[in-house]
PDB file of N, CA and C in Angstrom:
ATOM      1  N   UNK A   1      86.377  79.336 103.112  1.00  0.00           N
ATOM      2  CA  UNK A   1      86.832  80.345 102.184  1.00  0.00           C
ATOM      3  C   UNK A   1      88.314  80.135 101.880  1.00  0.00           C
ATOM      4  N   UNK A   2      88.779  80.330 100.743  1.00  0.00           N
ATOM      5  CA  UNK A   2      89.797  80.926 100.062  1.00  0.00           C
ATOM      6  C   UNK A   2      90.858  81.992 100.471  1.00  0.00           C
ATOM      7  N   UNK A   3      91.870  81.983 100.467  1.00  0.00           N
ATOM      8  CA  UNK A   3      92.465  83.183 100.078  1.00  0.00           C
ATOM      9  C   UNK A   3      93.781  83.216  99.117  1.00  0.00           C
ATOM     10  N   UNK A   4      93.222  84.358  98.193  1.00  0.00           N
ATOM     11  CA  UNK A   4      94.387  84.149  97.193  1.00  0.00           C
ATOM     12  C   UNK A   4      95.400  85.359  97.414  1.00  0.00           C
ATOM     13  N   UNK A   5      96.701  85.465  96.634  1.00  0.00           N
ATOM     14  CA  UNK A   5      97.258  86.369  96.458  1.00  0.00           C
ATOM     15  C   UNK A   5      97.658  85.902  94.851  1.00  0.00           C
ATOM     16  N   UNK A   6      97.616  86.945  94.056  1.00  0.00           N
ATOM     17  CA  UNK A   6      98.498  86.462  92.401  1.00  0.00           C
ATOM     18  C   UNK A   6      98.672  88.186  92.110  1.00  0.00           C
ATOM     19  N   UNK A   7      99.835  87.870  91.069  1.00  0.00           N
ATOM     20  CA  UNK A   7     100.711  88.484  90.477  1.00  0.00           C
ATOM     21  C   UNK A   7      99.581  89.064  89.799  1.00  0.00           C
ATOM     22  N   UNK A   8     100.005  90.829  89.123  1.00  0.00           N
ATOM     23  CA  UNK A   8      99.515  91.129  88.370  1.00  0.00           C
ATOM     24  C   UNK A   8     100.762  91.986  87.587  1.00  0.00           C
ATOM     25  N   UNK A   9     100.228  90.956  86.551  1.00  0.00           N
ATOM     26  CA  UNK A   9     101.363  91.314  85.440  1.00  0.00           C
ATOM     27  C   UNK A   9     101.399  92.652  84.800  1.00  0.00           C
ATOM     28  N   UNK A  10     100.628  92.970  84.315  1.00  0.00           N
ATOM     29  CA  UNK A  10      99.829  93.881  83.430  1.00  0.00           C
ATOM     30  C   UNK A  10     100.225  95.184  84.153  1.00  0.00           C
ATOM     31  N   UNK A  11     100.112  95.167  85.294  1.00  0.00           N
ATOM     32  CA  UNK A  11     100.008  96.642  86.188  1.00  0.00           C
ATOM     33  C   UNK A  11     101.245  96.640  86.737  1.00  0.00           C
ATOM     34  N   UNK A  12     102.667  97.684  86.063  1.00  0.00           N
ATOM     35  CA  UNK A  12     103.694  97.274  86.732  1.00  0.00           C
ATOM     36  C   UNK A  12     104.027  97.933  88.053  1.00  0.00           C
ATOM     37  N   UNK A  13     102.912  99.221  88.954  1.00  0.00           N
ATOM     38  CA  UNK A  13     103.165  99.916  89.528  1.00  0.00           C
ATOM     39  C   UNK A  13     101.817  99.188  90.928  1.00  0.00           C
ATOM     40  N   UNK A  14     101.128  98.015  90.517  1.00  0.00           N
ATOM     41  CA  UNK A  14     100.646  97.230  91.343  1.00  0.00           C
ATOM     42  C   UNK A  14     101.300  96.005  91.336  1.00  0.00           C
ATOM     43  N   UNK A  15     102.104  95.393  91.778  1.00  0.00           N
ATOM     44  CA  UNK A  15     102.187  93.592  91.379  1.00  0.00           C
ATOM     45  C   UNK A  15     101.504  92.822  91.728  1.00  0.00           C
ATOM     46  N   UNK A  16     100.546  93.110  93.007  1.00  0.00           N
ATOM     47  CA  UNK A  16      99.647  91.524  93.108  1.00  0.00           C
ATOM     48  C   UNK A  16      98.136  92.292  93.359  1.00  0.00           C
ATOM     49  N   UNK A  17      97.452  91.269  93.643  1.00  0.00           N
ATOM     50  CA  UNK A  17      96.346  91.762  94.250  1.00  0.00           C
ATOM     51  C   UNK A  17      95.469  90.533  95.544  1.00  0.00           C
ATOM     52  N   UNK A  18      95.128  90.394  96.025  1.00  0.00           N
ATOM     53  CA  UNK A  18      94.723  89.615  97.207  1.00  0.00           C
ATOM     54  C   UNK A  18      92.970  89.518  97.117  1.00  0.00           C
ATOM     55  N   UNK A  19      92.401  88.219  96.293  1.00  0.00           N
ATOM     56  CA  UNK A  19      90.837  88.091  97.210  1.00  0.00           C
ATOM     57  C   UNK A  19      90.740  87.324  97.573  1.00  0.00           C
ATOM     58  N   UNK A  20      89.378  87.038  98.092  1.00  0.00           N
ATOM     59  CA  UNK A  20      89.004  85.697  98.687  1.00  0.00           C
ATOM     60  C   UNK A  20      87.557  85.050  97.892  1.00  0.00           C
ATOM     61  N   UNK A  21      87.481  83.763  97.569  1.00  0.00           N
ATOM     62  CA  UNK A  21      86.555  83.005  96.847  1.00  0.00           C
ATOM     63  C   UNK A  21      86.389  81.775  97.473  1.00  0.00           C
ATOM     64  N   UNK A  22      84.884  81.070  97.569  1.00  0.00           N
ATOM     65  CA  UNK A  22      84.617  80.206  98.084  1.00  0.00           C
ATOM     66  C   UNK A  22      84.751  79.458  97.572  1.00  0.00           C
ATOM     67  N   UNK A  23      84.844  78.973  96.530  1.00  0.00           N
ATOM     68  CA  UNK A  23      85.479  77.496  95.929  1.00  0.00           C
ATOM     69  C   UNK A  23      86.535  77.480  94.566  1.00  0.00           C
ATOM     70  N   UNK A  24      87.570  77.012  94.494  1.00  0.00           N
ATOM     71  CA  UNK A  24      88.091  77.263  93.122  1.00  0.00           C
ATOM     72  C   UNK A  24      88.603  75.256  92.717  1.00  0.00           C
ATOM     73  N   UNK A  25      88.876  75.401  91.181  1.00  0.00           N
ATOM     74  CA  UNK A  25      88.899  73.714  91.028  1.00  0.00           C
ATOM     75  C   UNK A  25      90.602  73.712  90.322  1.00  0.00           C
ATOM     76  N   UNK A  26      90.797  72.782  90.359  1.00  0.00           N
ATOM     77  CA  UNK A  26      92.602  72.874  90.164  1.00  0.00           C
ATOM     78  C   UNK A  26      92.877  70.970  89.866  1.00  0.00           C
ATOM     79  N   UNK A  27      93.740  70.923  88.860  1.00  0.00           N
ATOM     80  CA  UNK A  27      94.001  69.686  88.708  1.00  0.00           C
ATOM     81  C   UNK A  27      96.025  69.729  88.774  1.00  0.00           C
ATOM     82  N   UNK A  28      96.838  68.726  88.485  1.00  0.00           N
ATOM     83  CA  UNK A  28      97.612  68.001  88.580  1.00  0.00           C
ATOM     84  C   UNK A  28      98.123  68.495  86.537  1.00  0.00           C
ATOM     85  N   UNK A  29      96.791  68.139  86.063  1.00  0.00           N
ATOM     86  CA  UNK A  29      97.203  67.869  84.417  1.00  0.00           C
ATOM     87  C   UNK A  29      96.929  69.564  83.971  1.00  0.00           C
ATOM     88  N   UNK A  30      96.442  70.631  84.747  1.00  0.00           N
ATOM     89  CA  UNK A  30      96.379  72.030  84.360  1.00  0.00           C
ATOM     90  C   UNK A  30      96.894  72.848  84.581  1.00  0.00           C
ATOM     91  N   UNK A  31      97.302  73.546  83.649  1.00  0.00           N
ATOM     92  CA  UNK A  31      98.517  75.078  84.248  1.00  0.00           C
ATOM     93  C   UNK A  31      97.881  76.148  84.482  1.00  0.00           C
ATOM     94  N   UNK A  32      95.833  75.681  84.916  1.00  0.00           N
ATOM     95  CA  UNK A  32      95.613  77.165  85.546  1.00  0.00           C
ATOM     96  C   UNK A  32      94.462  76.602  86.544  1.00  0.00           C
ATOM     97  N   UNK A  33      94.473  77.356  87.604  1.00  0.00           N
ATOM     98  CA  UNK A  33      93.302  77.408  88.616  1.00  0.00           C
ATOM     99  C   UNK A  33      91.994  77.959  88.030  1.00  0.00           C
ATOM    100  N   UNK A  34      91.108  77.345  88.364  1.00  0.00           N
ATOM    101  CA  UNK A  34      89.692  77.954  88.175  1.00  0.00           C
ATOM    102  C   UNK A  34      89.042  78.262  89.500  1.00  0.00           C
ATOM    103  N   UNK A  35      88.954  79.636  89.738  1.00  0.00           N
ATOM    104  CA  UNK A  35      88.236  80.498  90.740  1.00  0.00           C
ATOM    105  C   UNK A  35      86.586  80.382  90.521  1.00  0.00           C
ATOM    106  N   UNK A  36      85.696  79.780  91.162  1.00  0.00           N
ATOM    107  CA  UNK A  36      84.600  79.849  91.090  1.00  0.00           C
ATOM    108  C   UNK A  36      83.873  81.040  92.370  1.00  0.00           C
ATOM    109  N   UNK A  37      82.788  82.154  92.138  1.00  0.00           N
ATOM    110  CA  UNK A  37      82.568  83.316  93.095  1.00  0.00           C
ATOM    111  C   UNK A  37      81.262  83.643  92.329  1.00  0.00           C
ATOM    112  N   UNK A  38      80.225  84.041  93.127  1.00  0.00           N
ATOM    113  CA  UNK A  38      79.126  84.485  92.796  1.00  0.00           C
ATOM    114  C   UNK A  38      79.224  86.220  92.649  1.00  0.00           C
ATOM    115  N   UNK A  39      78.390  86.261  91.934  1.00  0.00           N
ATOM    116  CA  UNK A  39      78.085  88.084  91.048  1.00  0.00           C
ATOM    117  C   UNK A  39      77.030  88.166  90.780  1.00  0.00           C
ATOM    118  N   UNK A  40      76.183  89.263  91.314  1.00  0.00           N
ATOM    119  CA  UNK A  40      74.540  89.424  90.806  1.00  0.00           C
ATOM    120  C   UNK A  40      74.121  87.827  91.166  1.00  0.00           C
ATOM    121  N   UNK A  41      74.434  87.384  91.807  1.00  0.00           N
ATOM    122  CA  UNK A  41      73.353  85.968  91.812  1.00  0.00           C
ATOM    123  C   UNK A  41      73.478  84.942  90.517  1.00  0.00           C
ATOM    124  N   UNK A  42      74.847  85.390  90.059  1.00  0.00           N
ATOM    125  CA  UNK A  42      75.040  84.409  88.885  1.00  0.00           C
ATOM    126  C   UNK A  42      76.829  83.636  89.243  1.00  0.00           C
ATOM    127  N   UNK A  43      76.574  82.244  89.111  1.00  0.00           N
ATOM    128  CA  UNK A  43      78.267  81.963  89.565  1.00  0.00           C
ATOM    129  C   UNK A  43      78.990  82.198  88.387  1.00  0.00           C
ATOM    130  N   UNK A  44      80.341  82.687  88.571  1.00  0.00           N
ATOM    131  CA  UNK A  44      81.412  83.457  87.986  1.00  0.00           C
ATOM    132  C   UNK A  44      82.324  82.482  87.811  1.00  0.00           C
ATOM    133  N   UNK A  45      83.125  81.990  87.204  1.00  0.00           N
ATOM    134  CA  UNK A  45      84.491  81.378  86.729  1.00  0.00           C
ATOM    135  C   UNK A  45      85.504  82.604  85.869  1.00  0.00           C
ATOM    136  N   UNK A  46      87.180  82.322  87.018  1.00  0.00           N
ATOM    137  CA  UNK A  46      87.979  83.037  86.377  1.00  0.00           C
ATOM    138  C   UNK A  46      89.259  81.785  86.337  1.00  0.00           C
ATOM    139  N   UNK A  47      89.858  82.364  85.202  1.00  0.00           N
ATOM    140  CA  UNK A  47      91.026  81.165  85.257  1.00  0.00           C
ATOM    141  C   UNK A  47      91.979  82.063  85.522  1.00  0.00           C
ATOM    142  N   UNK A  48      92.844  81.509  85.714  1.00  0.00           N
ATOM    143  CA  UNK A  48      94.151  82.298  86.826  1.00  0.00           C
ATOM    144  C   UNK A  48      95.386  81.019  86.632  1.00  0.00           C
ATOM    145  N   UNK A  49      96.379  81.351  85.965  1.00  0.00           N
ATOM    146  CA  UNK A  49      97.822  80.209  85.605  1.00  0.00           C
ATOM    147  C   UNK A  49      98.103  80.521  87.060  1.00  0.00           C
ATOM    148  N   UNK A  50      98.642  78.777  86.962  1.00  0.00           N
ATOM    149  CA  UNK A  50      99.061  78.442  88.203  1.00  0.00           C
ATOM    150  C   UNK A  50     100.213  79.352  88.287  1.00  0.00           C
ATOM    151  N   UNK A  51     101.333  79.750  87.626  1.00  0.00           N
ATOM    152  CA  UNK A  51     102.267  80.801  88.177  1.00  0.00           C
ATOM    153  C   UNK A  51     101.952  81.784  88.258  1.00  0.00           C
ATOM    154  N   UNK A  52     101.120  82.357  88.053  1.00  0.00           N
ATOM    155  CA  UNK A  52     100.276  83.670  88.860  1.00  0.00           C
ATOM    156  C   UNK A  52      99.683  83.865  89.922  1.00  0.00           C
ATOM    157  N   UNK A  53      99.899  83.038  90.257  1.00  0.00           N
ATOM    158  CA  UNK A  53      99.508  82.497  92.127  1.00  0.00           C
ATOM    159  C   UNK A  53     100.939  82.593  93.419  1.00  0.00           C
ATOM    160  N   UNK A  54     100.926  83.777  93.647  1.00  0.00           N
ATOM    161  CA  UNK A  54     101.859  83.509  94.747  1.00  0.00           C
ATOM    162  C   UNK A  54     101.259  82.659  95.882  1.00  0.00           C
ATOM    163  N   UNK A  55      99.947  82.938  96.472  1.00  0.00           N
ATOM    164  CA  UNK A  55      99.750  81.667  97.394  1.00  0.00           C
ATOM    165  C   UNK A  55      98.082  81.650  97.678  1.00  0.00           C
ATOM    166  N   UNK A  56      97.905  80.406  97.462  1.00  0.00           N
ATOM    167  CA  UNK A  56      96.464  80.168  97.726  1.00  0.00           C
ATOM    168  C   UNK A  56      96.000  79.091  99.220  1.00  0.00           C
ATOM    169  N   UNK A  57      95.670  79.601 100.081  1.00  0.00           N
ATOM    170  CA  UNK A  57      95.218  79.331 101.049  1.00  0.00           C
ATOM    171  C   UNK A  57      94.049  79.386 102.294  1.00  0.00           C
ATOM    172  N   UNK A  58      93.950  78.488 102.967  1.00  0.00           N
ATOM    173  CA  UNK A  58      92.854  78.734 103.909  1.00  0.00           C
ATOM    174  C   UNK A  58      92.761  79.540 104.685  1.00  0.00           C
ATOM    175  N   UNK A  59      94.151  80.301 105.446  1.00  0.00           N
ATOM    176  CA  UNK A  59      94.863  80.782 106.363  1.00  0.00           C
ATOM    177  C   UNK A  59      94.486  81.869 106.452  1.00  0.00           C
ATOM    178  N   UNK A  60      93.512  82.738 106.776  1.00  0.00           N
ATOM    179  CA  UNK A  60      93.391  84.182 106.708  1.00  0.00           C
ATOM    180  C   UNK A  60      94.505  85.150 107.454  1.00  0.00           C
ATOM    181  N   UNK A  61      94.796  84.338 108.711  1.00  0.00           N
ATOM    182  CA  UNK A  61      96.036  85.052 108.915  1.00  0.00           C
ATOM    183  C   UNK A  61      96.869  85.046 108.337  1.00  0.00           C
ATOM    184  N   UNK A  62      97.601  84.217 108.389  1.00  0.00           N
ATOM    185  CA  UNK A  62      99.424  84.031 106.991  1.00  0.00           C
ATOM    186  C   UNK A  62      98.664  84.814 105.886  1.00  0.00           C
ATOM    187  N   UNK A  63      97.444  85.014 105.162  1.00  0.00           N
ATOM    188  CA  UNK A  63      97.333  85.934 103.935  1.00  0.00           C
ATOM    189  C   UNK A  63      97.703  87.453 104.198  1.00  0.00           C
ATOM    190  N   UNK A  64      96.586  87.773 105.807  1.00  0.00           N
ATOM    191  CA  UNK A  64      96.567  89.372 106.076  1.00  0.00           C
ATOM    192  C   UNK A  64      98.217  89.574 106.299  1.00  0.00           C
ATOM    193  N   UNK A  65      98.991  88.663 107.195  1.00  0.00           N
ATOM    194  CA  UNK A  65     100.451  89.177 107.243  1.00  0.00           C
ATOM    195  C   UNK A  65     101.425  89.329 106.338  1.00  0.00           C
ATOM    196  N   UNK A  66     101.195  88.025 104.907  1.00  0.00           N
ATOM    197  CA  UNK A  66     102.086  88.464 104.249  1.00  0.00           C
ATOM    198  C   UNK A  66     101.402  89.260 103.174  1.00  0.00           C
ATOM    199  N   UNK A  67     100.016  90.086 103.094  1.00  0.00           N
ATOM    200  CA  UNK A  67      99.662  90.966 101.814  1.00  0.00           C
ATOM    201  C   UNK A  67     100.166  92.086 102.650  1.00  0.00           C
ATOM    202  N   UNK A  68     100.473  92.594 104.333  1.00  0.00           N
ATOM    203  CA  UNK A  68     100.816  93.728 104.977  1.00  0.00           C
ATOM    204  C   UNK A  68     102.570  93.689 104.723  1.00  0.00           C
ATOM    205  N   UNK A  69     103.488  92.305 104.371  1.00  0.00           N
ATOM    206  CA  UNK A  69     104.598  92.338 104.240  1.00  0.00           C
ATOM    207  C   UNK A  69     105.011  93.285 102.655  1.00  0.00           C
ATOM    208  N   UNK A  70     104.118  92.299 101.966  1.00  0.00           N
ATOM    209  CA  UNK A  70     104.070  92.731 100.632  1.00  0.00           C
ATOM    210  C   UNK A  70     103.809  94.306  99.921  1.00  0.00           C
ATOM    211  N   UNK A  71     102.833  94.569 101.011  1.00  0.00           N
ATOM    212  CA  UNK A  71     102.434  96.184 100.726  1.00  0.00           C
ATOM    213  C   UNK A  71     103.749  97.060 101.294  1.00  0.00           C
ATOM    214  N   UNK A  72     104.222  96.628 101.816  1.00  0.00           N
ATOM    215  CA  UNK A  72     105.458  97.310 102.984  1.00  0.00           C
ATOM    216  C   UNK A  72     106.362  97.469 101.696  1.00  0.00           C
ATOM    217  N   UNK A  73     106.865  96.301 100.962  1.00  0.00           N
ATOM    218  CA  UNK A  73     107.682  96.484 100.144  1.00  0.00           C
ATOM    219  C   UNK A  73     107.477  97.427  99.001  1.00  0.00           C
ATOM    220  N   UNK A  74     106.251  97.012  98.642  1.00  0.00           N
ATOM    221  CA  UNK A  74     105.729  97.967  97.533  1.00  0.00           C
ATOM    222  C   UNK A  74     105.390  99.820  98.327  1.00  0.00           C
ATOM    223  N   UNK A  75     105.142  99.892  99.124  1.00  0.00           N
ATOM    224  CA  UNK A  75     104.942 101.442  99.658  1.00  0.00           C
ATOM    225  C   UNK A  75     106.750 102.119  99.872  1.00  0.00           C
ATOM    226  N   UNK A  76     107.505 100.807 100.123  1.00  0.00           N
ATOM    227  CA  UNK A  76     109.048 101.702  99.861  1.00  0.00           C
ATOM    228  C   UNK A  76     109.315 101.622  98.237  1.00  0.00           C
ATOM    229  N   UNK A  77     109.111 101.150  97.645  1.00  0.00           N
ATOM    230  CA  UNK A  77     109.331 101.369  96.156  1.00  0.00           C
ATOM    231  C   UNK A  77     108.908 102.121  95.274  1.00  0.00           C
ATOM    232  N   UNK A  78     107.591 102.184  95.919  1.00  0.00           N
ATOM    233  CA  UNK A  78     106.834 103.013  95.343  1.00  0.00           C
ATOM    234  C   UNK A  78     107.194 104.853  95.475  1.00  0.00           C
ATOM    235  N   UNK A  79     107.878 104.676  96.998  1.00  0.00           N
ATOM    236  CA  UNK A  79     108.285 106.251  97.262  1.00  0.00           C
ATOM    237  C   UNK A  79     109.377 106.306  96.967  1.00  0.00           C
ATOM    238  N   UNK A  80     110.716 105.175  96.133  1.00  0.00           N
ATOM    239  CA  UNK A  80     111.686 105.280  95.523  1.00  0.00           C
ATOM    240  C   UNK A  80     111.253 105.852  93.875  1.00  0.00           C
ATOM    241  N   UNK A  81     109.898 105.345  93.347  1.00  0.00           N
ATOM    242  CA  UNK A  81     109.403 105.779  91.957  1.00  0.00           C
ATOM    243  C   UNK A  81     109.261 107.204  92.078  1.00  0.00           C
ATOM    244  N   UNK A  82     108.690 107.713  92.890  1.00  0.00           N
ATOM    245  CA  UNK A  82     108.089 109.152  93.136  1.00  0.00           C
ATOM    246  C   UNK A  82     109.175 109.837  93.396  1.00  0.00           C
ATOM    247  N   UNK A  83     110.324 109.485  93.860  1.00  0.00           N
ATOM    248  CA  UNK A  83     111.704 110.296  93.744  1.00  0.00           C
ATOM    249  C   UNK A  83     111.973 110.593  93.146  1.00  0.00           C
ATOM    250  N   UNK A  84     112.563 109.541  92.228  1.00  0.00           N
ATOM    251  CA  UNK A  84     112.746 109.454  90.789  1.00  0.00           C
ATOM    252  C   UNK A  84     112.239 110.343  89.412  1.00  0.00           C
ATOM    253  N   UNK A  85     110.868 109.753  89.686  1.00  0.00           N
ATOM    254  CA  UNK A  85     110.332 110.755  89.080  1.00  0.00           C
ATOM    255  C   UNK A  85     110.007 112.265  89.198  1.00  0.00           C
ATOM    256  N   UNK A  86     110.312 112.633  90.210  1.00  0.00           N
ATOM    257  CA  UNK A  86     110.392 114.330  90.634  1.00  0.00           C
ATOM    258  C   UNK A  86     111.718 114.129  90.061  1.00  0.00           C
ATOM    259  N   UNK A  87     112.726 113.594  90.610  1.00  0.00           N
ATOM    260  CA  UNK A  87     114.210 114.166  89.369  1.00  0.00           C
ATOM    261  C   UNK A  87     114.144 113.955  88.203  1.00  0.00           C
ATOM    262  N   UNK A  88     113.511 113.189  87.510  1.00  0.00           N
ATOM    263  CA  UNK A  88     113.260 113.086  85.897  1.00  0.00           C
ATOM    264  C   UNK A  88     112.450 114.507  85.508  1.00  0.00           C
ATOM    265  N   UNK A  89     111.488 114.659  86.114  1.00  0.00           N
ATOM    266  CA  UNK A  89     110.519 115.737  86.039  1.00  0.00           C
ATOM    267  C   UNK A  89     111.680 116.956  86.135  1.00  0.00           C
ATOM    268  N   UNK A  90     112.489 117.325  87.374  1.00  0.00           N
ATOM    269  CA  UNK A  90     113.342 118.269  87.351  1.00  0.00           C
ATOM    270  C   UNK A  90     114.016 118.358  86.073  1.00  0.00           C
ATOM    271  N   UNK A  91     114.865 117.053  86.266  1.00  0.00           N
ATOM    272  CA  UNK A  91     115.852 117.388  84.946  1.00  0.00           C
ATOM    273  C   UNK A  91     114.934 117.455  83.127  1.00  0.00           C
ATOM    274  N   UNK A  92     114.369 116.992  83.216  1.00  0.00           N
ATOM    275  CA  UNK A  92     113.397 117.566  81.988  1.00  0.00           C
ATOM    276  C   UNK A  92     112.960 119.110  81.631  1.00  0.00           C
ATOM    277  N   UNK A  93     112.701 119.733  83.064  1.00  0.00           N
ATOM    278  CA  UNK A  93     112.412 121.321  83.094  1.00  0.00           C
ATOM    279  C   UNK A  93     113.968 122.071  82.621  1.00  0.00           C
ATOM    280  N   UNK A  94     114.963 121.182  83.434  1.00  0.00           N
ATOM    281  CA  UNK A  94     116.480 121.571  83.373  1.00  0.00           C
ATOM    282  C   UNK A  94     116.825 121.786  81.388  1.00  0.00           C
ATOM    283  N   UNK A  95     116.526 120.233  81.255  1.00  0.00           N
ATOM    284  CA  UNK A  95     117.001 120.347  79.822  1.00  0.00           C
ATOM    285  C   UNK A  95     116.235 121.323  78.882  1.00  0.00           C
ATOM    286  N   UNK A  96     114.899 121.238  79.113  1.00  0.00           N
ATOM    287  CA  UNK A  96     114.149 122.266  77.898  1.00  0.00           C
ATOM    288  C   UNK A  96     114.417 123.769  78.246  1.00  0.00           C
ATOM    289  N   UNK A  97     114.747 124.016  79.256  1.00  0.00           N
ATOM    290  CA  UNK A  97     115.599 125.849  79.664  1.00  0.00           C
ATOM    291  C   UNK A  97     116.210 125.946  79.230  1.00  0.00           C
ATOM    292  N   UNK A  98     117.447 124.909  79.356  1.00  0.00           N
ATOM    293  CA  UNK A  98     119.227 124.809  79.044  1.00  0.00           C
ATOM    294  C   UNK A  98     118.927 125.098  77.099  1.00  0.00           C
ATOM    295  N   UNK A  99     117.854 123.684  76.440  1.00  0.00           N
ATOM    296  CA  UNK A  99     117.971 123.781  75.299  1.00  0.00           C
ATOM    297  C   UNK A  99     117.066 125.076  74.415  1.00  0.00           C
ATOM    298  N   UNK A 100     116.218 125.311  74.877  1.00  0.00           N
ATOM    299  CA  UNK A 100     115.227 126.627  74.483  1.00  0.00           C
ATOM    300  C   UNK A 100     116.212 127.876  75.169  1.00  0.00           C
ATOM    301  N   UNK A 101     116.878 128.167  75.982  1.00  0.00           N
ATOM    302  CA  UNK A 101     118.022 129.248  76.301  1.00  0.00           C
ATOM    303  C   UNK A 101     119.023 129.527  74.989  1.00  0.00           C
ATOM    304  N   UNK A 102     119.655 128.013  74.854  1.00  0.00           N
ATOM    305  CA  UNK A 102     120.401 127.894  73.687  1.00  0.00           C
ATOM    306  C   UNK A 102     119.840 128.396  71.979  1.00  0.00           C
ATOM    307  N   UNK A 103     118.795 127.634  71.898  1.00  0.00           N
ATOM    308  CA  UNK A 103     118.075 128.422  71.043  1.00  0.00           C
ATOM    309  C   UNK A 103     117.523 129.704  70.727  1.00  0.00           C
ATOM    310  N   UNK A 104     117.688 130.148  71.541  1.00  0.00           N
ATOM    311  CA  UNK A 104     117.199 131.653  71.577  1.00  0.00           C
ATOM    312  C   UNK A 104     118.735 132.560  71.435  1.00  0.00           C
ATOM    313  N   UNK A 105     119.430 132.058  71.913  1.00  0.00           N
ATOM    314  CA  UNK A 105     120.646 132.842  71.843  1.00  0.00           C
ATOM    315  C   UNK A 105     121.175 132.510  70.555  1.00  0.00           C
ATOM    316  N   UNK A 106     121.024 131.476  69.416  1.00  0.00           N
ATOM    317  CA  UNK A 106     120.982 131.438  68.289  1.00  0.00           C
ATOM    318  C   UNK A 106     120.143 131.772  67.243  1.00  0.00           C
ATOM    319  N   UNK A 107     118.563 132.259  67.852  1.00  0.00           N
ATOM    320  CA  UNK A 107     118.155 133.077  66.768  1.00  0.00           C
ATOM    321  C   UNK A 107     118.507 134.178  66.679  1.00  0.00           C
ATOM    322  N   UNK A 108     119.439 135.086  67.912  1.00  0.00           N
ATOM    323  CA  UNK A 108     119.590 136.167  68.261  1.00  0.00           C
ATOM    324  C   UNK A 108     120.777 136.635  66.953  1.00  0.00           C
ATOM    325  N   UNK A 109     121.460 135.343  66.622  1.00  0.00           N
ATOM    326  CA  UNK A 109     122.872 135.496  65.637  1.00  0.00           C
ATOM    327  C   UNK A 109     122.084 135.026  64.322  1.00  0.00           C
ATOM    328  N   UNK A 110     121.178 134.625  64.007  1.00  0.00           N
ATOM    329  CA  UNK A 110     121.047 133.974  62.989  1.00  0.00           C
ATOM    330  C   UNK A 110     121.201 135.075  61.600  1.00  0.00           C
ATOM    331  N   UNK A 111     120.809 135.809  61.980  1.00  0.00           N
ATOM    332  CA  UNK A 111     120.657 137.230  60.880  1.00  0.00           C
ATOM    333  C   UNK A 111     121.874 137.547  60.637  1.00  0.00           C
ATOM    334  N   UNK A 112     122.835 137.557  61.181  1.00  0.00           N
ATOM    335  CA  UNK A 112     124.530 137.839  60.644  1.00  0.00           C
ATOM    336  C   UNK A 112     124.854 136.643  59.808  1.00  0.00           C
ATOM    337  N   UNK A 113     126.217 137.848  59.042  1.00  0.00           N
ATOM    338  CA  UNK A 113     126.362 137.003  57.863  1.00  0.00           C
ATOM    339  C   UNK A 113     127.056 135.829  57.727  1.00  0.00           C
ATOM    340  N   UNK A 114     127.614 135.389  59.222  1.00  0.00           N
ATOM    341  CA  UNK A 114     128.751 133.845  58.871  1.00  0.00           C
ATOM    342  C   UNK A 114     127.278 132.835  59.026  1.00  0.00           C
ATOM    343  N   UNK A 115     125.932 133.359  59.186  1.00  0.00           N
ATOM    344  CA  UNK A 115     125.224 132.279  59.778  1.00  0.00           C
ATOM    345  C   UNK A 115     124.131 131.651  57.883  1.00  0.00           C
ATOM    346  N   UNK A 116     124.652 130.778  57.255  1.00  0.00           N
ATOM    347  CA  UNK A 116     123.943 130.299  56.390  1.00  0.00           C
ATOM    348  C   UNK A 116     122.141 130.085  56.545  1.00  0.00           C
ATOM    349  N   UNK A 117     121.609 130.951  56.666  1.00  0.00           N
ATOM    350  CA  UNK A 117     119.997 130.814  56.824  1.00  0.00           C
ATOM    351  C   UNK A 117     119.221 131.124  55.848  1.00  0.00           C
ATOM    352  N   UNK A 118     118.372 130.609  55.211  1.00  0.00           N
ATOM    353  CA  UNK A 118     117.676 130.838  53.993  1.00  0.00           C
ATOM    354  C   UNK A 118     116.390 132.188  54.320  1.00  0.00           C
ATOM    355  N   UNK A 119     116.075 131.594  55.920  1.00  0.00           N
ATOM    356  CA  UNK A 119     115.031 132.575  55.968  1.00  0.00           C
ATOM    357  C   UNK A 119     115.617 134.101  56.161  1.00  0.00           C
ATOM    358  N   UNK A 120     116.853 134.437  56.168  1.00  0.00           N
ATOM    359  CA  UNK A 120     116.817 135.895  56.152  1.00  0.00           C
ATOM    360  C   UNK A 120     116.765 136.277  54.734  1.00  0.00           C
ATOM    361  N   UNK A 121     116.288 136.039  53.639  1.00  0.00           N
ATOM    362  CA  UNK A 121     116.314 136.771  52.402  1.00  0.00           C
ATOM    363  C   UNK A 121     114.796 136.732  51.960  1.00  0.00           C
ATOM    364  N   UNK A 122     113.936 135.926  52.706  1.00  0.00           N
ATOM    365  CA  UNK A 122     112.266 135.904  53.016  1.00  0.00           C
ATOM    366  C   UNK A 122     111.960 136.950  53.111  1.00  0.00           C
TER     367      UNK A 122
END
């Protein structure tokens, strides 16, 4: 058996993903691996660019340790996103109070006369 790890581009809040496949074919003259894996009893081909491959190996150990290194990094980043985003989330509640407060205290004037408004003669 196989074991892969590759990048996933597409998903910026996953970066890789880790399987394992029993045979894949790879040349010298190609810039992508071909993953061969059975499904329903039918064999499967996926192509996969060779730089989307952080590492392809026999090694089941060196895979399980560095996809547990890898997850390590991503589970602190991930709880740096979720920070983040609770203060974005805060300050968003902050700004639409601050700016809907403001607004309201200007429809409160709008009806006096230094305030140019068309709709008070409606």
């Amino acid at each position: 058996m196989y074991y892969v790890i590759k990048r996933q581009l597409d998903k910026p809040l996953s970066c890789f993903i880790g399987f394992v496949v029993p045979k894949f074919i790879a040349s010298k003259n190609n810039d992508s691996v071909i993953f061969e894996f059975q499904k329903d009893e039918k064999t499967q081909r996926k192509w996969v660019k060779k730089e989307e491959i952080v590492l392809l190996t026999e090694d089941k150990d060196f895979v399980i340790k560095t996809m547990e290194q890898f997850k390590a990094v991503e589970e602190t980043q991930q709880k740096l996103v979720d920070e983040a985003r609770d203060m974005l989330n805060s300050s968003i509640e902050t700004f639409t109070e601050t700016v809907n407060a403001e607004l309201n205290e200007f429809n409160e004037i709008k009806s006096s006369a230094d305030v140019p408004c068309l709709l008070k003669n409606l």
